[in-house]
C-alpha atoms as a PDB file:
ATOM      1  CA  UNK A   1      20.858 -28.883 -15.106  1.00  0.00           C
ATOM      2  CA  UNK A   2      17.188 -29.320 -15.231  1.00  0.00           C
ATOM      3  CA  UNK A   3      15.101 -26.465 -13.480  1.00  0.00           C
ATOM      4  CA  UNK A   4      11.599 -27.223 -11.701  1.00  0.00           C
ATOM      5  CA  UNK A   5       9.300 -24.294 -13.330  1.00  0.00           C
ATOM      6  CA  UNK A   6       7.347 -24.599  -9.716  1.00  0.00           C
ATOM      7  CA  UNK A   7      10.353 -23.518  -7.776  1.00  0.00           C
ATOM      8  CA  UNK A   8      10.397 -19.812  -7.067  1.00  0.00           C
ATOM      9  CA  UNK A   9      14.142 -19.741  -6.539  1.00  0.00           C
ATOM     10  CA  UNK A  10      14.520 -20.146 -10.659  1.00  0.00           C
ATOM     11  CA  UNK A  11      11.922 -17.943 -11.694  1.00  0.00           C
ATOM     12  CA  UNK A  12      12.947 -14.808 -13.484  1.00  0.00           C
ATOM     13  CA  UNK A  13      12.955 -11.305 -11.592  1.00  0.00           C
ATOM     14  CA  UNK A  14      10.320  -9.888 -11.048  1.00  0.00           C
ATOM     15  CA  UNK A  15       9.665  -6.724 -13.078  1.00  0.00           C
ATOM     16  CA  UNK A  16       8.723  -3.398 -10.437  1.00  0.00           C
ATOM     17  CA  UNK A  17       6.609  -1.112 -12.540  1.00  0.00           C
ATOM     18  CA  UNK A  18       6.219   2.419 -11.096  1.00  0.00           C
ATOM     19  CA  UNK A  19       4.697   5.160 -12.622  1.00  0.00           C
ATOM     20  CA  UNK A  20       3.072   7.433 -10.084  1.00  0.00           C
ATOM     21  CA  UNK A  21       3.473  10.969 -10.098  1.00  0.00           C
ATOM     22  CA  UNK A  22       6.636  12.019  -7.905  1.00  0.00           C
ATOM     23  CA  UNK A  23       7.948   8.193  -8.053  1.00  0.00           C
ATOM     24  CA  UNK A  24      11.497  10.311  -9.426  1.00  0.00           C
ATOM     25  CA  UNK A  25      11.676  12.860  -7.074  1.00  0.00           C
ATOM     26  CA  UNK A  26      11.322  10.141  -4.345  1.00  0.00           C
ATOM     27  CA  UNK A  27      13.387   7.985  -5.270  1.00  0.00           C
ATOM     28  CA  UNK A  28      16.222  10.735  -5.504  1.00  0.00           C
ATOM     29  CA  UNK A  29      15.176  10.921  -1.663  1.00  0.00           C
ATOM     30  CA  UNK A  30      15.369   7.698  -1.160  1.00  0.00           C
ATOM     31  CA  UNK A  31      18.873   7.266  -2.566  1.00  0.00           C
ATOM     32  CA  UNK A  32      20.273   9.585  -0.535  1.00  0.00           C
ATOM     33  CA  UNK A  33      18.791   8.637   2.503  1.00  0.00           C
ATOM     34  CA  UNK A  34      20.066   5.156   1.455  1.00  0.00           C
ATOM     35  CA  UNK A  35      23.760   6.678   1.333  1.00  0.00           C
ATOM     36  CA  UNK A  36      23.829   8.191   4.505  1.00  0.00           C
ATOM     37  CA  UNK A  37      22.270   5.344   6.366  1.00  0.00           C
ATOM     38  CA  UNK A  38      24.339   3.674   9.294  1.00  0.00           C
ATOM     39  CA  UNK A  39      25.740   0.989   8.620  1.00  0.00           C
ATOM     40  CA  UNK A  40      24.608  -1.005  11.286  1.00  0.00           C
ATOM     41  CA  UNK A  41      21.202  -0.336  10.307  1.00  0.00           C
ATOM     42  CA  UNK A  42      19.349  -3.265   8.276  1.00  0.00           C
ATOM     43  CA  UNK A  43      16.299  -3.999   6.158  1.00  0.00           C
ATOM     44  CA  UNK A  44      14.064  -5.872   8.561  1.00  0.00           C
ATOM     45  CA  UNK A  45      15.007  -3.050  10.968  1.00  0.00           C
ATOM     46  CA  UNK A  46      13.387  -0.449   8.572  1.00  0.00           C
ATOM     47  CA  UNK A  47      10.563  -3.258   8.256  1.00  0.00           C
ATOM     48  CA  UNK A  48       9.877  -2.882  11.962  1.00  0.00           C
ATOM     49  CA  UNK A  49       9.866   1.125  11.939  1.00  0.00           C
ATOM     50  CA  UNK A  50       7.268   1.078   9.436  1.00  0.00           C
ATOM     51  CA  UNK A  51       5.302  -1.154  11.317  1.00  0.00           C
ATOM     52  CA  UNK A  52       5.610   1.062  14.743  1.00  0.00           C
ATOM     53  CA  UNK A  53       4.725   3.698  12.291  1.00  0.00           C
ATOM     54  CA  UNK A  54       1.330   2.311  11.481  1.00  0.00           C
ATOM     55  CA  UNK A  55       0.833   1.369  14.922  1.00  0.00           C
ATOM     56  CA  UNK A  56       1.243   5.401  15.492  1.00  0.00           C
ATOM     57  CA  UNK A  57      -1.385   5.873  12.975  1.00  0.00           C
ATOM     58  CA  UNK A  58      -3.864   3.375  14.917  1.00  0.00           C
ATOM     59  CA  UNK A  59      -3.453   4.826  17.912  1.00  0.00           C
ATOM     60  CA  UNK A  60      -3.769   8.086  17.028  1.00  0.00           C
ATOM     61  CA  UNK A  61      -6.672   7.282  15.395  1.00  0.00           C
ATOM     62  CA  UNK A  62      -8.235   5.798  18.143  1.00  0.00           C
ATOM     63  CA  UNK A  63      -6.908   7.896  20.759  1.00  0.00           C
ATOM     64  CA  UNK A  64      -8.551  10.968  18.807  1.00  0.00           C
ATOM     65  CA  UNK A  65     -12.442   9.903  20.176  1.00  0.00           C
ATOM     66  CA  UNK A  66     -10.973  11.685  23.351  1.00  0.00           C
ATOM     67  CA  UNK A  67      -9.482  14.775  21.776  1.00  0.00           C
ATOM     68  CA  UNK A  68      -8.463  15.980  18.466  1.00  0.00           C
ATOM     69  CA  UNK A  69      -5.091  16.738  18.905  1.00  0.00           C
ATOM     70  CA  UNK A  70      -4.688  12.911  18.723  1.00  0.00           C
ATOM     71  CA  UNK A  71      -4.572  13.385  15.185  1.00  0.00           C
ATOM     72  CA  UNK A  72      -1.201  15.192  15.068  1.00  0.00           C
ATOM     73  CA  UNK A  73       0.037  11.616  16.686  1.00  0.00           C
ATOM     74  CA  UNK A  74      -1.393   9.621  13.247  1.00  0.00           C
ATOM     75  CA  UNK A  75       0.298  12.154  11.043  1.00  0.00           C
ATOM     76  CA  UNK A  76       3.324  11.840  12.837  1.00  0.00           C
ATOM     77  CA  UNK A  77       3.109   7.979  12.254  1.00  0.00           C
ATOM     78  CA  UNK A  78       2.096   8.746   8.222  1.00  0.00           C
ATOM     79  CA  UNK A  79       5.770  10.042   8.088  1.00  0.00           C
ATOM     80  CA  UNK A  80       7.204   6.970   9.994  1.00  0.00           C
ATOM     81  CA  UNK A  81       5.562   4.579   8.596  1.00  0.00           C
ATOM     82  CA  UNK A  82       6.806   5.995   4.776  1.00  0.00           C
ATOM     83  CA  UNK A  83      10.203   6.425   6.335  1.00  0.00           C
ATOM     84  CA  UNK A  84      10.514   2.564   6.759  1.00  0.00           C
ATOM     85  CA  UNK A  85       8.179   1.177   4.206  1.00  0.00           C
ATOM     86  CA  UNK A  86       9.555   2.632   1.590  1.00  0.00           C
ATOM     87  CA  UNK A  87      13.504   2.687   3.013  1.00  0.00           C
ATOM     88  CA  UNK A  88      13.622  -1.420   3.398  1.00  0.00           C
ATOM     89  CA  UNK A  89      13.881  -2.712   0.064  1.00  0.00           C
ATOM     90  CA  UNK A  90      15.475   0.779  -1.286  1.00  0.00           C
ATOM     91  CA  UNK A  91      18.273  -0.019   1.705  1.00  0.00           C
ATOM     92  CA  UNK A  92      18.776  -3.918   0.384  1.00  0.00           C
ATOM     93  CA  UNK A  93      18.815  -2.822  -3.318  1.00  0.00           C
ATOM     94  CA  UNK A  94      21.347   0.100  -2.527  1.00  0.00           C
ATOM     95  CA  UNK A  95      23.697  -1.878  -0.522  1.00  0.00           C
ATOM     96  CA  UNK A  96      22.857  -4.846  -2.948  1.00  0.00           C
ATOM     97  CA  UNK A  97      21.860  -7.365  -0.071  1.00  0.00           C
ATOM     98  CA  UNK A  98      18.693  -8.210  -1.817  1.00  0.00           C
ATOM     99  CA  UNK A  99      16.918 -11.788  -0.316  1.00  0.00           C
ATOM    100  CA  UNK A 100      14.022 -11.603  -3.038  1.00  0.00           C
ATOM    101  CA  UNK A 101      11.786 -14.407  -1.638  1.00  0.00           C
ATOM    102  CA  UNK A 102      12.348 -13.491   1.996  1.00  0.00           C
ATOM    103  CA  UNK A 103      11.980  -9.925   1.423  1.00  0.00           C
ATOM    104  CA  UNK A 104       8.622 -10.120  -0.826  1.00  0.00           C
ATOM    105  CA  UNK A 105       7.250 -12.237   1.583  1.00  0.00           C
ATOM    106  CA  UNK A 106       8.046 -10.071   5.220  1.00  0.00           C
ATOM    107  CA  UNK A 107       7.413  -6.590   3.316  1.00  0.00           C
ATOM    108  CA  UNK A 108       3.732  -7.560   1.876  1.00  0.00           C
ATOM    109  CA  UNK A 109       2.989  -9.133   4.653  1.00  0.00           C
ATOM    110  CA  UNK A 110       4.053  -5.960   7.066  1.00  0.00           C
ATOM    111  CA  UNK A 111       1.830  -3.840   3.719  1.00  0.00           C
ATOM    112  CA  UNK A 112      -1.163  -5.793   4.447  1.00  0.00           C
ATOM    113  CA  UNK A 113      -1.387  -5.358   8.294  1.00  0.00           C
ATOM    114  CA  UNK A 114      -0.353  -1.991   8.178  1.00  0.00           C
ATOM    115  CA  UNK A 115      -2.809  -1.493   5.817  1.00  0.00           C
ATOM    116  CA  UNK A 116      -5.695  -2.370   8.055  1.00  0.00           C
ATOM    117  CA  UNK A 117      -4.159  -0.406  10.994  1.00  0.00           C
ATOM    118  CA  UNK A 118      -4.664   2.513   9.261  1.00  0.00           C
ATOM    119  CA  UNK A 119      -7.724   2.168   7.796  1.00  0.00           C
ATOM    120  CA  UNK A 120      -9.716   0.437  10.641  1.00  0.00           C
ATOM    121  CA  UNK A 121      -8.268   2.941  12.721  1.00  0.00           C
ATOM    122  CA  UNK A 122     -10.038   5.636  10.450  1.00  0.00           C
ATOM    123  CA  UNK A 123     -13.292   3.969  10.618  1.00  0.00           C
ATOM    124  CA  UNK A 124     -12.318   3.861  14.594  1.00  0.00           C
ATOM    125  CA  UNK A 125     -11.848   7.718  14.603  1.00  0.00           C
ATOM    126  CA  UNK A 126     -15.521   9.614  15.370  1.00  0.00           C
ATOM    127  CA  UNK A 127     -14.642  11.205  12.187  1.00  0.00           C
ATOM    128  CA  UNK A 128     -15.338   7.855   9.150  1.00  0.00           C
ATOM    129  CA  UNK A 129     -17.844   5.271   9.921  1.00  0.00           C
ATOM    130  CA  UNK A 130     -16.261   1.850  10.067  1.00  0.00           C
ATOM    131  CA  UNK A 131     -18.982   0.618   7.837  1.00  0.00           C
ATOM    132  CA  UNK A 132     -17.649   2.959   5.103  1.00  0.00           C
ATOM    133  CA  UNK A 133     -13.991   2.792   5.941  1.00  0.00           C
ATOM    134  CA  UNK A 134     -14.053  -1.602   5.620  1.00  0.00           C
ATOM    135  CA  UNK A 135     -15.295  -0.501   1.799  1.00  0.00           C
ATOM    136  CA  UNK A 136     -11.886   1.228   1.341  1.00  0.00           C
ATOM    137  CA  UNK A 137      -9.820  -1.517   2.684  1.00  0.00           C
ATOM    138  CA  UNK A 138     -12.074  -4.122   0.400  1.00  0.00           C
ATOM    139  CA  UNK A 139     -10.962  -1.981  -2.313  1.00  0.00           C
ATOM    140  CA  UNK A 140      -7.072  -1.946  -1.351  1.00  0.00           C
ATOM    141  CA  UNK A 141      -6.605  -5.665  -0.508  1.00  0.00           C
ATOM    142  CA  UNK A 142      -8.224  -6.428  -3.840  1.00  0.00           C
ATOM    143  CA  UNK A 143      -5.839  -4.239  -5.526  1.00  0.00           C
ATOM    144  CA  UNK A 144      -3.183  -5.746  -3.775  1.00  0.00           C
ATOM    145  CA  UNK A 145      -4.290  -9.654  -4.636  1.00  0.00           C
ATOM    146  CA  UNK A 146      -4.231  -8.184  -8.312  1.00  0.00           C
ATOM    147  CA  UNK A 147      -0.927  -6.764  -7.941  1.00  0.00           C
ATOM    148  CA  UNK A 148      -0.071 -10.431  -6.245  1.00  0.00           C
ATOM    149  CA  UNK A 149      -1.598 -12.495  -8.993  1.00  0.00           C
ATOM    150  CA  UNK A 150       0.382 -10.756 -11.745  1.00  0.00           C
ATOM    151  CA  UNK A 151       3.690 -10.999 -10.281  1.00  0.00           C
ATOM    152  CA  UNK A 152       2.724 -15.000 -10.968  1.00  0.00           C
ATOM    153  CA  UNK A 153       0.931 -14.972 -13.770  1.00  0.00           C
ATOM    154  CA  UNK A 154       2.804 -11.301 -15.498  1.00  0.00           C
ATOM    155  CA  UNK A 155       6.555 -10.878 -13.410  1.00  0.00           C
ATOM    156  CA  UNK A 156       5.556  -7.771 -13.171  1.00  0.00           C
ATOM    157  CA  UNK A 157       4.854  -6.050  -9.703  1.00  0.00           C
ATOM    158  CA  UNK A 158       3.024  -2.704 -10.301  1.00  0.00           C
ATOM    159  CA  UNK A 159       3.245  -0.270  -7.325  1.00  0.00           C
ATOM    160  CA  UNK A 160       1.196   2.109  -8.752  1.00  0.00           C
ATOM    161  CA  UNK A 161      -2.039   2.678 -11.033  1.00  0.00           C
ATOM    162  CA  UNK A 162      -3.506   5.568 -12.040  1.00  0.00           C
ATOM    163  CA  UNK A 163      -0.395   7.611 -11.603  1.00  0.00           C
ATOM    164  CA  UNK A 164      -0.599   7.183  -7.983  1.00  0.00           C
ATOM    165  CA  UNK A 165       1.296   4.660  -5.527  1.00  0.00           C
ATOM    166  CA  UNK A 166       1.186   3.927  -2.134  1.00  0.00           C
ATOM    167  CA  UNK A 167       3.336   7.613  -1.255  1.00  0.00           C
ATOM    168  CA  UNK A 168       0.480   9.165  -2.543  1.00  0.00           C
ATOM    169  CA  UNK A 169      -2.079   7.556  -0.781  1.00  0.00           C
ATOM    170  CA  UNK A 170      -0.479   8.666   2.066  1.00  0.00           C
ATOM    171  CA  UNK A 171      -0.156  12.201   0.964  1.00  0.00           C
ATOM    172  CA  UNK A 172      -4.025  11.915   0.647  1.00  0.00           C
ATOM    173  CA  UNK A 173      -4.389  10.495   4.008  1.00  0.00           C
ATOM    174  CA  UNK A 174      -2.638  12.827   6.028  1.00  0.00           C
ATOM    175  CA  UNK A 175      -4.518  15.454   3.969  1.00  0.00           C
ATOM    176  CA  UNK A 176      -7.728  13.623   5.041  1.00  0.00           C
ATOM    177  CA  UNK A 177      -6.604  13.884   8.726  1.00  0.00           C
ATOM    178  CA  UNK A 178      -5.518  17.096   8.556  1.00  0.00           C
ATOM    179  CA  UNK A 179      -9.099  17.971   7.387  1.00  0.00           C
ATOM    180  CA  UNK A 180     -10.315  16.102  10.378  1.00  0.00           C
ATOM    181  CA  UNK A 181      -8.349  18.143  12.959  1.00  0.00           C
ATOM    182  CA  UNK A 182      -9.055  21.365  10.917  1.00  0.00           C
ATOM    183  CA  UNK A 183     -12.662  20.787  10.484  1.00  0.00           C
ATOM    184  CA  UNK A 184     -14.031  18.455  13.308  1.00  0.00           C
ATOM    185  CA  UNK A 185     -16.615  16.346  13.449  1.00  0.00           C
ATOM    186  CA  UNK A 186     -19.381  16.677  10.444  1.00  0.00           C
ATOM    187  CA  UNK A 187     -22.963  16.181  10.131  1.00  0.00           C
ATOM    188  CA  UNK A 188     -24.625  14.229   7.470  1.00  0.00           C
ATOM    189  CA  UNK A 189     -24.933  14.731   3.878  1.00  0.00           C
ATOM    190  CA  UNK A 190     -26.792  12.306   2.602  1.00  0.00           C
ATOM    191  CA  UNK A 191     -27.920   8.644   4.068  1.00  0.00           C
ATOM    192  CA  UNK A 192     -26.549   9.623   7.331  1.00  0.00           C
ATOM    193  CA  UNK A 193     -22.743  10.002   5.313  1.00  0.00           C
ATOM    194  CA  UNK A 194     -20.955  12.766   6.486  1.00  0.00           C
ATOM    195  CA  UNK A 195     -18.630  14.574   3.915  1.00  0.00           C
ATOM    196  CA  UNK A 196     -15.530  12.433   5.137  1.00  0.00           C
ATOM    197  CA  UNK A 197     -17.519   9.386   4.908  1.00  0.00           C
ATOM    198  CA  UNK A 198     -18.797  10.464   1.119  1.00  0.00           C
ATOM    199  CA  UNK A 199     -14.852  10.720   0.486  1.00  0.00           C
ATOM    200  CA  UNK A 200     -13.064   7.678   1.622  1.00  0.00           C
ATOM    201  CA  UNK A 201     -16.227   5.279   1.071  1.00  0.00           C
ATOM    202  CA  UNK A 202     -15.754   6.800  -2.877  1.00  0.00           C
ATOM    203  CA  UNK A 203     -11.979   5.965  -2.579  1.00  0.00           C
ATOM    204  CA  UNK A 204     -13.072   2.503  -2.257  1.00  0.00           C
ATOM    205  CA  UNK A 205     -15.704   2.561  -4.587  1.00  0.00           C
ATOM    206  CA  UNK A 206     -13.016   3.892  -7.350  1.00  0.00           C
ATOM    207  CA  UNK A 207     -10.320   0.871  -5.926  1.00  0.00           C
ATOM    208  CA  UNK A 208     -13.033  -1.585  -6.386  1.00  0.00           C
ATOM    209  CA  UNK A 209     -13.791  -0.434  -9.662  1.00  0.00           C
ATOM    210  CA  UNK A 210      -9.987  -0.357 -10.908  1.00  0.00           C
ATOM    211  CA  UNK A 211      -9.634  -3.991  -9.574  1.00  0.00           C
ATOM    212  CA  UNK A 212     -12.500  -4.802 -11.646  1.00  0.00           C
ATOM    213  CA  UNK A 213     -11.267  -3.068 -14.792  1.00  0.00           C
ATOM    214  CA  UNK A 214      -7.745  -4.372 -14.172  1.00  0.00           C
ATOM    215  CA  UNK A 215      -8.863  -7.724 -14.243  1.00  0.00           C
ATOM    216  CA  UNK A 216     -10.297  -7.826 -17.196  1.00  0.00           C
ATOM    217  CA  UNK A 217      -7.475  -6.363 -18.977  1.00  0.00           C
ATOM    218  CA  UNK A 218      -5.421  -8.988 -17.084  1.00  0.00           C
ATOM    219  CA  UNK A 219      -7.670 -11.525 -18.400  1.00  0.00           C
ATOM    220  CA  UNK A 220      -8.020 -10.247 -22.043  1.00  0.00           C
ATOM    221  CA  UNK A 221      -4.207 -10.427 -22.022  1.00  0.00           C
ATOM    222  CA  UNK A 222      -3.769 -13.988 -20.993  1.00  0.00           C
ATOM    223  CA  UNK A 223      -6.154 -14.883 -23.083  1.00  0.00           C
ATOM    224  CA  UNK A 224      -4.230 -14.298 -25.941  1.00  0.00           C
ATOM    225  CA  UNK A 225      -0.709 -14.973 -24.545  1.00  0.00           C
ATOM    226  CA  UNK A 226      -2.010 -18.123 -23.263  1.00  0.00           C
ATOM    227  CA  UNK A 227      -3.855 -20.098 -25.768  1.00  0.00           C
ATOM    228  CA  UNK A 228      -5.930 -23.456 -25.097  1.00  0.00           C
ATOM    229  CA  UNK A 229      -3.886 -26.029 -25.607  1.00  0.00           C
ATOM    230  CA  UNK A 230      -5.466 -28.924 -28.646  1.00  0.00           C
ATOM    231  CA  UNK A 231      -4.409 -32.123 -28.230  1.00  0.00           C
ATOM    232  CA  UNK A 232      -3.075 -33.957 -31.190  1.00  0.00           C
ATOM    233  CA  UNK A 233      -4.356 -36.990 -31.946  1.00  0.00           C
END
């Protein structure tokens, strides 16, 4: 039986490369989380706690122009949001219920909005300038069309670079917020950036500059793997 090389449903699976720093330790977690799950409880249902999770994060966020103790609210959601991002594959691969093209689909698509919950609802906060914040989430949605184009062009699906995946992102977020609460509102540095500007607007300065560099040694790759073809006459 012939296979159509355009149909995702025969393509090979998809390689999940994960290197960041505590990637073991959390998926130890994550295993036994997995075990002592109910079993009425599904993947899309962890899908939707994440997503209420990021919602927490927005609203906290926003809700912290009124009064700092807001905050506690996003860091609350930080911890949701992991719990069901990171349980809703882990659940389907544990319980071997996997629905790869489904599942790759719903959970980047759940990534990407959740992604600019949190981030717009920094540059919401009276704490980030949105300017400088939208420079962050450039930097992570380019990431993540890199991550998107090699799972095409590669199979492979890296979750993390630099020794760091999305967990620790969020380690570095609720660090970020706990500054916030801790510290308050700051006055400029320099250019009318304020120390918490000067930090996330260089978080998206370094994504930027890792999609550029990973792109190149995407290309330079390809290149060789994937040589012009001469016609024969």
């Amino acid at each position: 039986m012939k296979t159509d090389p355009t149909d995702n449903r025969s393509a090979a699976p998809i390689e999940r490369i994960q290197d960041n720093m505590i990637a073991r330790l959390e998926r130890r977690a994550l295993n036994r989380l997995c075990a002592g799950m109910p079993a009425w409880t599904t993947p899309d249902m962890l899908t939707l706690v994440g997503m209420i999770g990021a919602f927490l994060v927005f609203g906290g966020y926003v809700a912290s122009n009124l009064h700092p103790g807001w905050l506690l609210l996003s860091i609350a959601g930080y911890v949701v949001h992991w719990f069901g991002d990171s349980l809703d594959g882990s659940l389907a691969r544990f319980r071997k219920i996997e629905r790869p093209r489904y599942g790759y689909f719903l959970d980047h698509s759940c990534d990407g909005f959740a992604t600019v919950l949190l981030v717009v609802g920094i540059g919401i906060s009276p704490y980030v300038q949105l300017e400088v914040a939208l420079v962050a989430l450039v930097g992570y949605l380019l990431m993540s069309i890199h991550a998107f184009l090699s799972v095409r062009v590669l199979g492979e699906l890296r979750l993390s670079y630099l020794n760091a995946g999305p967990t620790e992102l969020r380690l570095i977020l609720i660090g970020l917020t706990l500054a916030m609460l801790i510290a308050g509102q700051e006055n400029p540095i320099v250019f009318q950036l304020n120390g918490f500007d000067l930090f996330v607007g260089s978080v998206g300065i370094i994504l930027i500059s890792l999609f550029v560099v990973q792109t190149a040694k995407t290309a330079k790759r390809l290149a060789k793997e994937d040589p012009p073809i001469r016609n024969q006459d």
